[in-house]
C-alpha atoms as a PDB file:
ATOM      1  CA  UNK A   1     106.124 156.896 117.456  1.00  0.00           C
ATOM      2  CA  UNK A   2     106.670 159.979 114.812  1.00  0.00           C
ATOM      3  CA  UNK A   3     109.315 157.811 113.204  1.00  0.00           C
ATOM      4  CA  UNK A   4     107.073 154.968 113.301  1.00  0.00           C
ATOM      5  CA  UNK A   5     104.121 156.774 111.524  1.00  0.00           C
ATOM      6  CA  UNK A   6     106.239 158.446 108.575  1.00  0.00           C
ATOM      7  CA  UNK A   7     107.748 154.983 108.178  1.00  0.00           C
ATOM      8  CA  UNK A   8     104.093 153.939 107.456  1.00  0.00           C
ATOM      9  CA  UNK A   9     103.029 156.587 105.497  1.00  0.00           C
ATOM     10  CA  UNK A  10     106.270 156.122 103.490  1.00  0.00           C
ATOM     11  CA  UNK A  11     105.722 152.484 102.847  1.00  0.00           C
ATOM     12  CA  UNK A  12     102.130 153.442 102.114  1.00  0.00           C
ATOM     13  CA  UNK A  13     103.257 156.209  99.428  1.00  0.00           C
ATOM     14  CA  UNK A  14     105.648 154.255  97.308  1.00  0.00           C
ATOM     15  CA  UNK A  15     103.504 151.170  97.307  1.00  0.00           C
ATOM     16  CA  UNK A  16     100.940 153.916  95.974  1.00  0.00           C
ATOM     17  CA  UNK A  17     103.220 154.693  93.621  1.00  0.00           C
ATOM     18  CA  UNK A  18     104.461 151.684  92.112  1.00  0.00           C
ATOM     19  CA  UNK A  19     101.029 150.488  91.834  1.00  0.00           C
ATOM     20  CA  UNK A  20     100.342 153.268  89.831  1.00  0.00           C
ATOM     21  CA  UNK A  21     103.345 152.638  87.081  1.00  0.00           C
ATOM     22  CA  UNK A  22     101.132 149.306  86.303  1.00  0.00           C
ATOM     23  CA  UNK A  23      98.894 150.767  83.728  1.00  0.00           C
ATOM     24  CA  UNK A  24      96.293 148.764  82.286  1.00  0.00           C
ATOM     25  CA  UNK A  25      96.775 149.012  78.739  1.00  0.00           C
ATOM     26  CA  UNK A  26      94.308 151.197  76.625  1.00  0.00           C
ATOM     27  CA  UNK A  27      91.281 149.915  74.495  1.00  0.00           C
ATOM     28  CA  UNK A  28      92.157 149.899  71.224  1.00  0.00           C
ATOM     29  CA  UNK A  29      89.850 153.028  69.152  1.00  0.00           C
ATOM     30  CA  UNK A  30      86.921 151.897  67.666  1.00  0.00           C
ATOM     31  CA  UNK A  31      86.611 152.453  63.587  1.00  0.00           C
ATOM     32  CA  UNK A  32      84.675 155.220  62.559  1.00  0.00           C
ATOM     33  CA  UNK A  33      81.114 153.761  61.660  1.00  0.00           C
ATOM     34  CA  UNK A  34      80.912 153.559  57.823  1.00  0.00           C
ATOM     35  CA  UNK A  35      77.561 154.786  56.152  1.00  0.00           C
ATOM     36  CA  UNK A  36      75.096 152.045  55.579  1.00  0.00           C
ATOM     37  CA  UNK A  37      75.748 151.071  52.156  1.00  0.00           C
ATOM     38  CA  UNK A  38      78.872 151.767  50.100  1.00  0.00           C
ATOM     39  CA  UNK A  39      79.890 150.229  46.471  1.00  0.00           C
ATOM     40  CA  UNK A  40      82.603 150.586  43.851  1.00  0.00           C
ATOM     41  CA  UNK A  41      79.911 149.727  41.337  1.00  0.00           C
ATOM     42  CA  UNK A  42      76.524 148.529  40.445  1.00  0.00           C
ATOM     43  CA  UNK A  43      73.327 149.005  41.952  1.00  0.00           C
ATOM     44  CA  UNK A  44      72.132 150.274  45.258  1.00  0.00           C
ATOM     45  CA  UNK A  45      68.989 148.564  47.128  1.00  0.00           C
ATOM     46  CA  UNK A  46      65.668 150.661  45.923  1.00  0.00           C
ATOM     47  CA  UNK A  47      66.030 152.845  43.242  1.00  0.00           C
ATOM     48  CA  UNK A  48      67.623 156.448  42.417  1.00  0.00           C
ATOM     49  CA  UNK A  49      66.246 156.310  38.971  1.00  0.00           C
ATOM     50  CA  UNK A  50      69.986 155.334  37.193  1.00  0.00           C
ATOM     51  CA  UNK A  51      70.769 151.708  35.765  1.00  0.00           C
ATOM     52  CA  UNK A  52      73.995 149.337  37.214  1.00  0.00           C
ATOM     53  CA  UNK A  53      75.679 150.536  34.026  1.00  0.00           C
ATOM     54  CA  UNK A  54      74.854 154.048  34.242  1.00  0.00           C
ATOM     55  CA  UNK A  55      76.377 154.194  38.412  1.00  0.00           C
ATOM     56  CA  UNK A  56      79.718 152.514  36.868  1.00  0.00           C
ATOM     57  CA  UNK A  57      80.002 155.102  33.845  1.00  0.00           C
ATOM     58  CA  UNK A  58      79.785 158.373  36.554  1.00  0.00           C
ATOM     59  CA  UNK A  59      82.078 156.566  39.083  1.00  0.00           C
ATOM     60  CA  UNK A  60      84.607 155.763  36.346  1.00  0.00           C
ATOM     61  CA  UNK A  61      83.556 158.887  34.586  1.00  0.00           C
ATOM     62  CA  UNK A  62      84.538 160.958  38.492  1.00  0.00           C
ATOM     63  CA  UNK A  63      87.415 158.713  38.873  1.00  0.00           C
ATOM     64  CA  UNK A  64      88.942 159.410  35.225  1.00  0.00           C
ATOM     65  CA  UNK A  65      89.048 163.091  36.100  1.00  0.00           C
ATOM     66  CA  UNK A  66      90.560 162.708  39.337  1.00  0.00           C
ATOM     67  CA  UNK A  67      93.500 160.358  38.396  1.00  0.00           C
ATOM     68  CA  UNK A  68      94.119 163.303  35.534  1.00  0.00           C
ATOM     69  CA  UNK A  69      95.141 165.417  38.487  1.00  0.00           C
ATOM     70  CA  UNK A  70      96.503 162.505  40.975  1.00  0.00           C
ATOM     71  CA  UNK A  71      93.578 162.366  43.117  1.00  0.00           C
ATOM     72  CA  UNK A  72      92.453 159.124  44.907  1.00  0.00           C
ATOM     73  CA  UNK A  73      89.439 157.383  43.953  1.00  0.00           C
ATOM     74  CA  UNK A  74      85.834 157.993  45.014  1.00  0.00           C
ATOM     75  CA  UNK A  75      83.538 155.415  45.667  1.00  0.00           C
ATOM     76  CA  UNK A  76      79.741 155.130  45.361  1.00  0.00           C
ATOM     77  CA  UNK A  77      77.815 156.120  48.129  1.00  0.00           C
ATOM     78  CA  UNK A  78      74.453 153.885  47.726  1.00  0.00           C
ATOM     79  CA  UNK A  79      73.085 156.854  51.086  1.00  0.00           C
ATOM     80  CA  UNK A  80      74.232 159.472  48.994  1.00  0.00           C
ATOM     81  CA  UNK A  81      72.420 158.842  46.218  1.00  0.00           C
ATOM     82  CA  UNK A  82      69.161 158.358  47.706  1.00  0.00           C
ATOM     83  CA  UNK A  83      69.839 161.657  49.328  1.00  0.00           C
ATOM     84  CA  UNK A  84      70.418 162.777  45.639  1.00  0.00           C
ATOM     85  CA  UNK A  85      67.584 161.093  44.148  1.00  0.00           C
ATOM     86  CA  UNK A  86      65.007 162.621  46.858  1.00  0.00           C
ATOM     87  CA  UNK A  87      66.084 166.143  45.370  1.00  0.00           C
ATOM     88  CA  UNK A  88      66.031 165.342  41.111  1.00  0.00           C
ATOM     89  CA  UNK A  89      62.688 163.638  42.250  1.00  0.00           C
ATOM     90  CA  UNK A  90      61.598 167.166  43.062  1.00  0.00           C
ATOM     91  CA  UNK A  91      62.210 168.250  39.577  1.00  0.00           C
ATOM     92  CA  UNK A  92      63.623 171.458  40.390  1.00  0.00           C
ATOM     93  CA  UNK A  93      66.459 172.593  38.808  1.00  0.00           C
ATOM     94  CA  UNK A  94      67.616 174.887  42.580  1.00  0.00           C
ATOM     95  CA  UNK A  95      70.409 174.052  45.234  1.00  0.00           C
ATOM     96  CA  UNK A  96      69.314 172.960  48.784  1.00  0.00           C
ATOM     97  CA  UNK A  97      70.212 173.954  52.040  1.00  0.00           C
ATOM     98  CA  UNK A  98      72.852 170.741  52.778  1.00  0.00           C
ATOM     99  CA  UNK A  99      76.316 169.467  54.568  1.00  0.00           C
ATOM    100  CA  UNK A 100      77.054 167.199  51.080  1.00  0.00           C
ATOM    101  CA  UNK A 101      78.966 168.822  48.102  1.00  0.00           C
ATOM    102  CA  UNK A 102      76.275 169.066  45.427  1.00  0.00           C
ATOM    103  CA  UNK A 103      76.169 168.870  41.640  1.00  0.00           C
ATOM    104  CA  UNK A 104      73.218 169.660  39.251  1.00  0.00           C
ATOM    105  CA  UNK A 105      72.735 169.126  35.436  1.00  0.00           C
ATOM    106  CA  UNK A 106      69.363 169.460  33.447  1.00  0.00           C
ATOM    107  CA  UNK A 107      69.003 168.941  30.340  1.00  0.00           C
ATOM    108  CA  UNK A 108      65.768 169.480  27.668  1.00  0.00           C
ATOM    109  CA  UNK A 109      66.340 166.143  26.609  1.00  0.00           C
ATOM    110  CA  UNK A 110      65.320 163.041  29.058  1.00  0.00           C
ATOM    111  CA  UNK A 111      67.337 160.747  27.484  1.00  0.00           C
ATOM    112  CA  UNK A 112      70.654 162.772  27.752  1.00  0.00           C
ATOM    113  CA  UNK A 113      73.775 160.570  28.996  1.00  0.00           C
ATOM    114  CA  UNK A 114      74.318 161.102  32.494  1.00  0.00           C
ATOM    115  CA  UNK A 115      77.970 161.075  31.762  1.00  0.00           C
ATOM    116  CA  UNK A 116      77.624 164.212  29.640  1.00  0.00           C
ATOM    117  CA  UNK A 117      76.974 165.968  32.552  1.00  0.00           C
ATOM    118  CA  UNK A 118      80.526 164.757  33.898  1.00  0.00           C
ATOM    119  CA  UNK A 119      81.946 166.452  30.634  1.00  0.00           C
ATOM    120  CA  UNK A 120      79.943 169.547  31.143  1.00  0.00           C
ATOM    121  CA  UNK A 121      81.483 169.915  34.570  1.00  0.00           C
ATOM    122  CA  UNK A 122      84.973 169.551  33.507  1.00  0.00           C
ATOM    123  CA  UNK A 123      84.910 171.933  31.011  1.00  0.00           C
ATOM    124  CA  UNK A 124      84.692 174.007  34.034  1.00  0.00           C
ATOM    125  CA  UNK A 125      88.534 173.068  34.763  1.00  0.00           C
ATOM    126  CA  UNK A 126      89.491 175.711  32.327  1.00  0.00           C
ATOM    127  CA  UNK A 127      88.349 178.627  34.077  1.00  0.00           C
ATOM    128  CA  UNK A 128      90.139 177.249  37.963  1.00  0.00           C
ATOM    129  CA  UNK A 129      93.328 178.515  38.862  1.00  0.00           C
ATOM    130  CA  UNK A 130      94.091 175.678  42.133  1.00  0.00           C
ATOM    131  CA  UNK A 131      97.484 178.056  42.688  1.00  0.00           C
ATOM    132  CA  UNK A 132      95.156 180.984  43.994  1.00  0.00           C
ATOM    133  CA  UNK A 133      91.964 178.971  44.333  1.00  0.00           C
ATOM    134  CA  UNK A 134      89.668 181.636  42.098  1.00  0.00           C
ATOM    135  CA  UNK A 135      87.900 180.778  39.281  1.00  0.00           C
ATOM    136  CA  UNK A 136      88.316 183.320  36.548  1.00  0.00           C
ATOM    137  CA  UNK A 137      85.536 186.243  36.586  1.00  0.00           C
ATOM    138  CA  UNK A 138      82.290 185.682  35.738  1.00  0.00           C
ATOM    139  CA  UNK A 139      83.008 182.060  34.993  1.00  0.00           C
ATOM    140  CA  UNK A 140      81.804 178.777  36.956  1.00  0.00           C
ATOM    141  CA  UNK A 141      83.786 176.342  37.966  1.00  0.00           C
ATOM    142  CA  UNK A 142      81.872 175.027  41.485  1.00  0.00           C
ATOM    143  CA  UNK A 143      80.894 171.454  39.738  1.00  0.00           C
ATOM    144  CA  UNK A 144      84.438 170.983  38.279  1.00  0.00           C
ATOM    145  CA  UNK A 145      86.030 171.933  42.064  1.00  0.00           C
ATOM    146  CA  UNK A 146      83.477 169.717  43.571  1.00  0.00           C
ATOM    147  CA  UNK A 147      84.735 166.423  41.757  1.00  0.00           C
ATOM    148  CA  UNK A 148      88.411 167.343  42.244  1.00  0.00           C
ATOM    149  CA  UNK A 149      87.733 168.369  45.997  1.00  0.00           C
ATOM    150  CA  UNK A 150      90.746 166.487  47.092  1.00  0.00           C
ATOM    151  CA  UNK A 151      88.961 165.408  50.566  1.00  0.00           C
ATOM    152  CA  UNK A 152      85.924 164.251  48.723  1.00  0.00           C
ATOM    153  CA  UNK A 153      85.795 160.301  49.511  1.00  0.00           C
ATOM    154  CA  UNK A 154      82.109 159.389  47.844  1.00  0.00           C
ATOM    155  CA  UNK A 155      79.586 160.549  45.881  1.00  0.00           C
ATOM    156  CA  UNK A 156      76.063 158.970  44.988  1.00  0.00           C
ATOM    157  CA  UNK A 157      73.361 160.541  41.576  1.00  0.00           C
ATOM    158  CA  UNK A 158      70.315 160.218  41.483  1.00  0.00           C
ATOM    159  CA  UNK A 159      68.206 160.922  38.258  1.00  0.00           C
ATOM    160  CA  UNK A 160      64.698 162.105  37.143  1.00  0.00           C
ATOM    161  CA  UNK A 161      63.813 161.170  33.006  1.00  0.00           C
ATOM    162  CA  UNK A 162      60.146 163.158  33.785  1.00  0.00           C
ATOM    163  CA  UNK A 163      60.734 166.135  35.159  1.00  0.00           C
ATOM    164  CA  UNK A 164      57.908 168.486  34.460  1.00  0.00           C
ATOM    165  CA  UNK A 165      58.482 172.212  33.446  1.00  0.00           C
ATOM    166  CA  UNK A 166      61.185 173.307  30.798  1.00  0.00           C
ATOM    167  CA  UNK A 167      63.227 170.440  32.054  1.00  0.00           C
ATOM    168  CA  UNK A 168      62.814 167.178  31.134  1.00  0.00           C
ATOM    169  CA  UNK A 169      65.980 165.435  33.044  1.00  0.00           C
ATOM    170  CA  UNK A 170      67.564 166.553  36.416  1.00  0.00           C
ATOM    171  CA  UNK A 171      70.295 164.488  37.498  1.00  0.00           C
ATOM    172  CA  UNK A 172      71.895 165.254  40.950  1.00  0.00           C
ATOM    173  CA  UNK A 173      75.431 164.001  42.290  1.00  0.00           C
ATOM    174  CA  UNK A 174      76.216 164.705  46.312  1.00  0.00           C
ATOM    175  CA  UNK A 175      79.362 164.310  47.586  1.00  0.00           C
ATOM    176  CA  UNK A 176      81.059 163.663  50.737  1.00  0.00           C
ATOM    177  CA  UNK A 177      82.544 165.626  52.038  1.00  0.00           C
ATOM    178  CA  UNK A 178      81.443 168.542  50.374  1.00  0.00           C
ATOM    179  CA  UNK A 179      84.216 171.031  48.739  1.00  0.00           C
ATOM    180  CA  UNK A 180      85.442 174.427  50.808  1.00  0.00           C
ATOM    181  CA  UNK A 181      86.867 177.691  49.513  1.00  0.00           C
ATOM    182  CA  UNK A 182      90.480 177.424  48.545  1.00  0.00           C
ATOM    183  CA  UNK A 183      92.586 174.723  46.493  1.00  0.00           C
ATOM    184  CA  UNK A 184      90.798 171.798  45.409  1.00  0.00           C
ATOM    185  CA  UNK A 185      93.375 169.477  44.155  1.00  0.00           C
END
């Protein structure tokens, strides 16, 4: 009767067994979700205050300083730059509390070239060292690091032409993600 009952419980075990080598096969992953609206150029749906044209001068404008260095491209972000426009709106010229990379430029002059604020920023480059990841003493060179931030992926400006006090423009870029301490290229 023992013999009988391990025989079972035998049968039982690799039956068990072999029915447990058939896996089902796994779901495939799902994509990451993509943010709501993302463009190479032109336009986004409502308005952050800059014109088709304007959106594909700082995306080429970004992308011309990255492919200096061999950096991938970074496409426009139309959620970003709501998020940026919401801030210039505000018309002042201060950082906020935020997850994004961010960018300011101001200018007395409301109908300075957006882009000039790209070639402000990368005048920054000269004062980096990416070996060590400093920027020389008493020097900036946060904006410049920000659009070489080799994980960066997107950025979206927004732009205010009336700001009231002494500045008359306030254009902010955010960028995702946002630049760290360290290398940035």
């Amino acid at each position: 009767m023992k013999n009988l009952i391990y025989a079972l419980l035998f049968t039982l075990v690799l039956s068990a067994a072999a029915s447990a080598q058939k896996t089902k096969p796994k779901p495939k992953p799902k994509p990451a979700p993509k943010p709501a609206v993302t463009k190479t150029t032109g336009a986004c749906p409502g308005t952050n205050g800059l014109t088709a044209a304007e959106i594909t001068g700082l995306l080429g404008e970004h992308n011309r300083i990255r492919a200096a260095l061999g950096l991938s491209k970074l496409t426009w972000s139309c959620d970003l730059a709501t998020l940026a426009q919401a801030w210039a709106s505000r018309s002042v010229f201060q950082h906020r509390e935020t997850t994004f990379g961010e960018n300011m430029f101001v200018s007395t002059n409301s109908t300075a070239s957006p882009v000039s604020a790209l070639q402000n920023w990368e005048k920054e480059k000269a004062f980096w060292n990416n070996t060590t990841g400093v920027c020389q003493a008493g020097k900036t060179c946060t904006h410049f690091t920000q659009i070489v931030w080799r994980g960066t992926t997107q950025v979206g400006c927004g732009i205010n032409r009336a700001a009231t006090g002494n500045w008359k423009l306030v254009m902010v870029c955010n960028y995702d993600p946002g630049s760290r301490a360290g290398a940035a290229y």
